[in-house]
Protein backbone atom coordinates (compact mmCIF):
# COMPACT_ATOMS: atom_id res chain seq x y z
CA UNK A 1 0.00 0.00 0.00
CA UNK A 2 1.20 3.08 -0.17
CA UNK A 3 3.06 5.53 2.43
CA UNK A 4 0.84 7.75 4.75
CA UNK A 5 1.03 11.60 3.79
CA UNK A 6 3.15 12.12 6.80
CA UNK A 7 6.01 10.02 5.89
CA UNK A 8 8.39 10.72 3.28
CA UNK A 9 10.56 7.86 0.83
CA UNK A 10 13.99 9.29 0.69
CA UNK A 11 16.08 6.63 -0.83
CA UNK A 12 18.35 4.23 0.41
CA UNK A 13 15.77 2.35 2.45
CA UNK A 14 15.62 5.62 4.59
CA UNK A 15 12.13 6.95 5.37
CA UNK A 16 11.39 10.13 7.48
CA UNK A 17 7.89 10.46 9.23
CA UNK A 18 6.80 13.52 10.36
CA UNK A 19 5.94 13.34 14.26
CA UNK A 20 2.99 15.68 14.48
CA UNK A 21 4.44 17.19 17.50
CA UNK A 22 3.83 21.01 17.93
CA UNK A 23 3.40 21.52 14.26
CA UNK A 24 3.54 20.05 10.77
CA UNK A 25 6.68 19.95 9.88
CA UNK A 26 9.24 20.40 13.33
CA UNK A 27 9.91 16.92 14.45
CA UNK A 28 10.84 13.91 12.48
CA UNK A 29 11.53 10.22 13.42
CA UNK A 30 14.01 8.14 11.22
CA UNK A 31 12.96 4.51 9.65
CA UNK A 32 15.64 2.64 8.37
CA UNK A 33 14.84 -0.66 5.87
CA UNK A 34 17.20 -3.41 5.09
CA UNK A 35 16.98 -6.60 3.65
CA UNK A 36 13.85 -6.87 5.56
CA UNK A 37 14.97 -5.54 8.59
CA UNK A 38 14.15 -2.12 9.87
CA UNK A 39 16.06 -0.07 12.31
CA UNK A 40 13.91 3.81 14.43
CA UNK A 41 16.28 6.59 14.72
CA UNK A 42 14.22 9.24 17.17
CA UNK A 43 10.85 8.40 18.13
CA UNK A 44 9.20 11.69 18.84
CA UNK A 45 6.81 11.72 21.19
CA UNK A 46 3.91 8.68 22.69
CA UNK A 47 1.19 10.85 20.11
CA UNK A 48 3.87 9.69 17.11
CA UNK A 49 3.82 6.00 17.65
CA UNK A 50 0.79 5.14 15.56
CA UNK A 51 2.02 6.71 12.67
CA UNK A 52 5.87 4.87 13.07
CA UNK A 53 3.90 1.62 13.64
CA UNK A 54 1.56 3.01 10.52
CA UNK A 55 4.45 3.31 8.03
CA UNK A 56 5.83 0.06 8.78
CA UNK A 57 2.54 -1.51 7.73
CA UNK A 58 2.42 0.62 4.64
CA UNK A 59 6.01 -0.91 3.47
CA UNK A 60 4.90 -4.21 4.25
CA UNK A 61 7.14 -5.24 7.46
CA UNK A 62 6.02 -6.90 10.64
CA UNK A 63 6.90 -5.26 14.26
CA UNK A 64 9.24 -8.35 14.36
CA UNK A 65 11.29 -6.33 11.74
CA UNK A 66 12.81 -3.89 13.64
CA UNK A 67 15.50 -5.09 15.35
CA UNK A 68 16.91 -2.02 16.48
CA UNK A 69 14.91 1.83 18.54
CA UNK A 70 17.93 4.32 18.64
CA UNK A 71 17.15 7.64 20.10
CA UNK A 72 19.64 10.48 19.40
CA UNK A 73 19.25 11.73 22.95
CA UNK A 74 16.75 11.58 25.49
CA UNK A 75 14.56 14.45 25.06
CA UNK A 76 11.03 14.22 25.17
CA UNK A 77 10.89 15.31 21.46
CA UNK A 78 13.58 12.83 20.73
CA UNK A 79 12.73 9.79 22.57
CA UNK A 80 9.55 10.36 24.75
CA UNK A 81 8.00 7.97 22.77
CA UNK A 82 10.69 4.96 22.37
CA UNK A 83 9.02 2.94 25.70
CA UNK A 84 5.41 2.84 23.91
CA UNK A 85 7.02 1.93 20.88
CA UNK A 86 8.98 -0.57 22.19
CA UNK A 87 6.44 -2.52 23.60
CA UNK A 88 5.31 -2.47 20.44
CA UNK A 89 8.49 -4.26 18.62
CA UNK A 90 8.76 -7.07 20.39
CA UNK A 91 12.30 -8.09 19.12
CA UNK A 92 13.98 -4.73 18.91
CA UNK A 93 16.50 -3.42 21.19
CA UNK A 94 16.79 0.27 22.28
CA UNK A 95 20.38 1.70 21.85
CA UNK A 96 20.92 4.35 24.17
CA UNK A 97 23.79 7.11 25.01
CA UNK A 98 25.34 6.02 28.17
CA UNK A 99 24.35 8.84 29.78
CA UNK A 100 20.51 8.88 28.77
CA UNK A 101 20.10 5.14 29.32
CA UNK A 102 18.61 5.07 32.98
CA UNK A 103 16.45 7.83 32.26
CA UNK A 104 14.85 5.29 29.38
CA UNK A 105 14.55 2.77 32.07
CA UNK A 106 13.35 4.85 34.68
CA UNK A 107 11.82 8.09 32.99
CA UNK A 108 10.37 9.65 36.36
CA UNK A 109 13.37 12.34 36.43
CA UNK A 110 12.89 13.27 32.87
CA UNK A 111 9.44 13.38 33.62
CA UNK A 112 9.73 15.85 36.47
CA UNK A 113 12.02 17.74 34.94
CA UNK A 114 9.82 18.46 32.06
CA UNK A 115 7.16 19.04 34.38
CA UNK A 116 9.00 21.91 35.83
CA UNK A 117 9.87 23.33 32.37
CA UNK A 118 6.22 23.10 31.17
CA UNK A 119 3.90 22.14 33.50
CA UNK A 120 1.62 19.62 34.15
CA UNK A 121 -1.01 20.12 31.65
CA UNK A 122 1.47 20.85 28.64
CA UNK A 123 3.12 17.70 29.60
CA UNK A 124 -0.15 15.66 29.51
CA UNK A 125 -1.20 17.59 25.90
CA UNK A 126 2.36 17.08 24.61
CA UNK A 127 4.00 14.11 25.61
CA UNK A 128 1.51 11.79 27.25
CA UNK A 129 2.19 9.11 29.72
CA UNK A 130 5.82 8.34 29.63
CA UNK A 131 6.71 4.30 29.63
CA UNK A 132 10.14 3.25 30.76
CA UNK A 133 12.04 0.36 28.44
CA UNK A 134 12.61 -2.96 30.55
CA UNK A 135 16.28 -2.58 31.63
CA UNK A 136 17.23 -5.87 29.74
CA UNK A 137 16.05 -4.25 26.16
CA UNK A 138 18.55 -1.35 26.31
CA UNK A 139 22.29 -1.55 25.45
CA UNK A 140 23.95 1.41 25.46
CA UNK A 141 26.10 2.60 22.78
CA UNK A 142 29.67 3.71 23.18
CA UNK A 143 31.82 5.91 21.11
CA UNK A 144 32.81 4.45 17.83
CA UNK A 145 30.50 1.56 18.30
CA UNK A 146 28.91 -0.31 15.36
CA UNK A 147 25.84 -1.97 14.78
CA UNK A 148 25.09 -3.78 12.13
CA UNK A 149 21.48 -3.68 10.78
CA UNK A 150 21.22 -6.58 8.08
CA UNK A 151 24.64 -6.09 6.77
CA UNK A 152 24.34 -2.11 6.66
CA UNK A 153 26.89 -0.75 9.01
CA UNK A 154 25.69 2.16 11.20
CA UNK A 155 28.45 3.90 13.65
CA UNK A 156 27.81 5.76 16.87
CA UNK A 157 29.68 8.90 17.62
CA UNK A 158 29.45 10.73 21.31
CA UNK A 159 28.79 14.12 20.27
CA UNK A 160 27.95 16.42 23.12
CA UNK A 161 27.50 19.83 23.43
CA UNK A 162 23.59 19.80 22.89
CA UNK A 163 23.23 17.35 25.60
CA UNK A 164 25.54 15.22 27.57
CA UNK A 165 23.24 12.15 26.51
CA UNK A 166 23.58 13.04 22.95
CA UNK A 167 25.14 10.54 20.06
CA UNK A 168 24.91 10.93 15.84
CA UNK A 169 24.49 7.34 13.69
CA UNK A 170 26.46 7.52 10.17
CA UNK A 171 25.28 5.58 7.66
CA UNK A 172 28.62 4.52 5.76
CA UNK A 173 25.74 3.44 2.79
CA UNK A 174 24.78 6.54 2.33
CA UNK A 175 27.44 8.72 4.17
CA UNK A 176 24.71 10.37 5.69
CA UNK A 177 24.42 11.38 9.84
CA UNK A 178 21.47 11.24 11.47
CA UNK A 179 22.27 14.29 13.97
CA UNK A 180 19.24 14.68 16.72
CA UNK A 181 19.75 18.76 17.73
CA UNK A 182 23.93 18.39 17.41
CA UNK A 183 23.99 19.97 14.09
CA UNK A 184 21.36 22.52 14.68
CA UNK A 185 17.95 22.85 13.56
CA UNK A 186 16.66 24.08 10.09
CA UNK A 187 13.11 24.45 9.36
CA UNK A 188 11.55 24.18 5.88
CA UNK A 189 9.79 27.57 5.62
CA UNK A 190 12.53 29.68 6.01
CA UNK A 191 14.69 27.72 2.84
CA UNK A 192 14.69 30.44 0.01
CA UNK A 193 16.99 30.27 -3.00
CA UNK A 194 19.98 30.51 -0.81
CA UNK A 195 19.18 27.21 0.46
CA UNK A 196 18.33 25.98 4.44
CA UNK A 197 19.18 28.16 6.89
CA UNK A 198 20.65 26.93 10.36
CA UNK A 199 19.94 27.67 13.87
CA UNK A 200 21.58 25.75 16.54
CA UNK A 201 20.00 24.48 19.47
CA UNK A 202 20.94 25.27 23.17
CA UNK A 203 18.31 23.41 25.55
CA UNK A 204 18.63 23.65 28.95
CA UNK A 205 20.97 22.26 30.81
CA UNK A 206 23.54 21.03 29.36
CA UNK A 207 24.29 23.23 26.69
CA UNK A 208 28.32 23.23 26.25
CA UNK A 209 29.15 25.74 23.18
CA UNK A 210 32.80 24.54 23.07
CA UNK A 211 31.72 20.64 23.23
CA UNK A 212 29.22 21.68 20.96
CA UNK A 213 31.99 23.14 18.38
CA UNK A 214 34.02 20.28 18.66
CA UNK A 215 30.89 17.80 17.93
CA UNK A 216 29.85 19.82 14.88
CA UNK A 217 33.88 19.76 13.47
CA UNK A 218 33.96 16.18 13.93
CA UNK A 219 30.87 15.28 11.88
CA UNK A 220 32.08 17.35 9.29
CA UNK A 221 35.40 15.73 9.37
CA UNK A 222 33.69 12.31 7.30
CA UNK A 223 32.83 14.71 4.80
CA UNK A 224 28.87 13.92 4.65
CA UNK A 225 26.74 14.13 2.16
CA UNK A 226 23.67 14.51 4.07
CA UNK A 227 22.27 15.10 7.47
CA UNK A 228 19.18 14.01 8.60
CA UNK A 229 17.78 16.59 11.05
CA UNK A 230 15.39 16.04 13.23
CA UNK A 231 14.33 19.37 13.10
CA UNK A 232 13.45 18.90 9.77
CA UNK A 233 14.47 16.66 7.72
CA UNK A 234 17.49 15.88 5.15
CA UNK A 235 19.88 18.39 4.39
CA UNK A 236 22.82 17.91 1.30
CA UNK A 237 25.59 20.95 1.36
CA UNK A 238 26.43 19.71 4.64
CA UNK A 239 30.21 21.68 4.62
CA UNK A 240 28.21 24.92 3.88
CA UNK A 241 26.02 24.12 6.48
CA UNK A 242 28.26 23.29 8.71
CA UNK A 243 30.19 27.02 8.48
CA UNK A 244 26.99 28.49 9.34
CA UNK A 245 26.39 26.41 12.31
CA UNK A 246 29.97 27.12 13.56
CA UNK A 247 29.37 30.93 12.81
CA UNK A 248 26.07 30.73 15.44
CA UNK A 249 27.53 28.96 18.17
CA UNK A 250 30.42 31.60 18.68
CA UNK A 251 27.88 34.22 17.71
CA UNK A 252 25.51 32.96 20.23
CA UNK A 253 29.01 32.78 22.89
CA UNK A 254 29.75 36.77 22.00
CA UNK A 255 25.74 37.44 22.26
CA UNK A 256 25.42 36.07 25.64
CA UNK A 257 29.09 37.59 26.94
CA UNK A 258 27.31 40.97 25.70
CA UNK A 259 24.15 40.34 27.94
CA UNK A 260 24.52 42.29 31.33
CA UNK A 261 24.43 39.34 34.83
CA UNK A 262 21.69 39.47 36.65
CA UNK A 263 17.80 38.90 36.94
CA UNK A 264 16.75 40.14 34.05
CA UNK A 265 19.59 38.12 32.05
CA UNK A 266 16.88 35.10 30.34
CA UNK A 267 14.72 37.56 29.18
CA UNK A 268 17.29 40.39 27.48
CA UNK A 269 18.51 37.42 25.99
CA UNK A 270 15.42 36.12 24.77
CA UNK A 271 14.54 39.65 23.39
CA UNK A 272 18.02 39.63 21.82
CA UNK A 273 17.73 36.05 19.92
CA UNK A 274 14.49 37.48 18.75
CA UNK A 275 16.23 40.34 17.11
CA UNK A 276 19.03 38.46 15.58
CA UNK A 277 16.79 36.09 14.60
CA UNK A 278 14.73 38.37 12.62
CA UNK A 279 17.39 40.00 11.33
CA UNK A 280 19.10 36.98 9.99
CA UNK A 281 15.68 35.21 8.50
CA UNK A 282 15.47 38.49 6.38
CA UNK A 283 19.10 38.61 5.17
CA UNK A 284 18.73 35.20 3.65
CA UNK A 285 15.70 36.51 1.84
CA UNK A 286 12.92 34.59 4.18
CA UNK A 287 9.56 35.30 2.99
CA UNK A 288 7.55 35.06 6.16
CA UNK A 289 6.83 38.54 7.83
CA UNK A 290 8.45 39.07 11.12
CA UNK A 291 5.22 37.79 13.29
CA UNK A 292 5.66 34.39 11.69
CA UNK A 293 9.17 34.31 11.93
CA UNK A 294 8.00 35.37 15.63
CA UNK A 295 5.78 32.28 15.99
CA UNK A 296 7.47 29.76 14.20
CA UNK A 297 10.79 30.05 16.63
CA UNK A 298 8.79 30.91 19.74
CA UNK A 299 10.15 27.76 21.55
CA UNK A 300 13.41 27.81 20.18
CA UNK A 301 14.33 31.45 21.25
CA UNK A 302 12.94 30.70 25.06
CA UNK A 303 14.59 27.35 25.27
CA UNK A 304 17.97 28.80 23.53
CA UNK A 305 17.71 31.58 26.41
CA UNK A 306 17.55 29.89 28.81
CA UNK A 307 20.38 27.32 28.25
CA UNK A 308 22.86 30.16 26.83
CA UNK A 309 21.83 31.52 30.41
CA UNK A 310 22.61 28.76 32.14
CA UNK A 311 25.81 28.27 30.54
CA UNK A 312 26.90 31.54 31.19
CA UNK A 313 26.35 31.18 34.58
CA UNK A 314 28.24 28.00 35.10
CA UNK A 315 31.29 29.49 33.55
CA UNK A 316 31.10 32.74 35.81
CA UNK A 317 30.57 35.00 32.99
């Protein structure tokens, strides 16, 4: 039959489903076919599972198929759904940063931690009920690792900066990365003829810029032809890219180091990313007027705020 409108036939066995979470378009999840057997990259969130489980059907493969889940990182946008899914996929094991991989057995810590970024009700609307993964169905991955789905090699890297919890999958098949938030984020409606243009993203807490620097350098060091973002989507010109991401983490760095200590910190920088933001959307010729561009990064300049502020603070500066 064929695919649902939501999910999207790249090539190479490699699908990417849009998660429906906050808007069309924002968050994807990764399906990888092989031979027969089927590997998740990202999960998005409980609401997504249906539609994962959805496009399997459509391409003809059992649950039994997918032998591997492999969040990116353990954010709720990420991975909030991989414990529904998993009991789901009865022979697939979840491959986990080292770092994340109790909070996928146990999510009640990621689960209050949300909760005290966006409240109870939000977390219901958004995310659901959050399902751990039985501790015997998660490996976790180290750096350099390989898996091998049905003789296509995929290769874990530990890329921080984003998150401590955070690791990219290359596909040597397609010398593609699959990159979670590490190499930024890049929504559809602001490409214009100059191409995608990149934001990077700085969620509290563990935003690093330097580790973030160093993660970004080393994914470009394979020379990739793609990225797979999973906000949005698949991305060629990855060297180009990649200068522009580099640009916005040490303009983000001088940004915050211009940003007076203090109370009001958060929200000068909030008002600040907003600017530059606007700015830069209209430079490379965006379209949308400025109360789109507004709307459409709402979360990202808050969240982005608030873990440059963070940062800042941990370093003393």
């Amino acid at each position: 039959s064929s695919l649902p409108s939501y999910a999207q036939d790249l090539g190479d066995g490699i699908f990417a489903i849009d998660t429906g979470f906050h808007r069309p378009v924002f968050d994807a999840a990764y399906l990888m076919v092989e031979n027969g057997r089927a590997a998740f990259i990202d999960s998005g969130t409980n609401f997504a599972v249906p539609r994962l489980l959805a496009t399997l059907e459509a391409l003809g493969l059992a649950r039994e198929a997918v032998e591997y889940v492999i969040p990116t990182h353990v954010h709720l946008d990420h991975a909030g759904g991989v414990g529904l899914l998993m009991q789901n996929l009865p022979a697939a094991t979840a491959i986990v940063h080292p770092r994340g991989a109790r909070h996928m057995i146990d999510p009640s810590a990621l689960v209050a931690g949300a909760t005290a970024v966006y409240g109870e009700e939000e977390m219901a609307r958004s995310y659901g009920s959050i399902v751990g993964v039985p501790a015997q169905r998660v490996r976790e991955s180290a750096d350099g690792m390989s898996i091998d789905l049905a003789g296509r090699l995929l290769r874990l890297l530990d890329t921080p900066g984003h998150a401590r919890h955070h690791h990219c999958i290359w596909d040597s098949r397609t010398r593609g990365f699959f990159t979670g938030d590490t190499f930024g984020v890049s929504y559809r409606e602001f490409d214009t003829a100059r191409g995608p243009w990149m934001l990077l993203s700085s969620t509290p807490v563990q935003f690093d810029p330097p580790a973030l620097r160093a993660s970004v350098q080393r994914l470009l060091e394979r020379q990739p032809r793609w990225v797979h973002l999973t906000h949005y989507g698949r991305l060629g010109n990855v060297a180009g890219l990649g200068q522009q991401l580099l640009r916005a983490i040490d303009g983000m760095v001088e940004l915050g180091r211009a940003t007076p200590r203090g109370a009001e910190r958060e929200p000068r920088l909030a008002q600040a990313l907003q600017r530059q933001y606007q700015h830069e959307a209209r430079a490379h010729g965006c379209a949308l007027g400025a109360a789109a561009v507004a709307q459409a990064l709402d979360m990202d300049i808050r969240l982005n705020a608030q873990g440059l502020a963070i940062w800042l603070e941990r370093q003393g500066l």
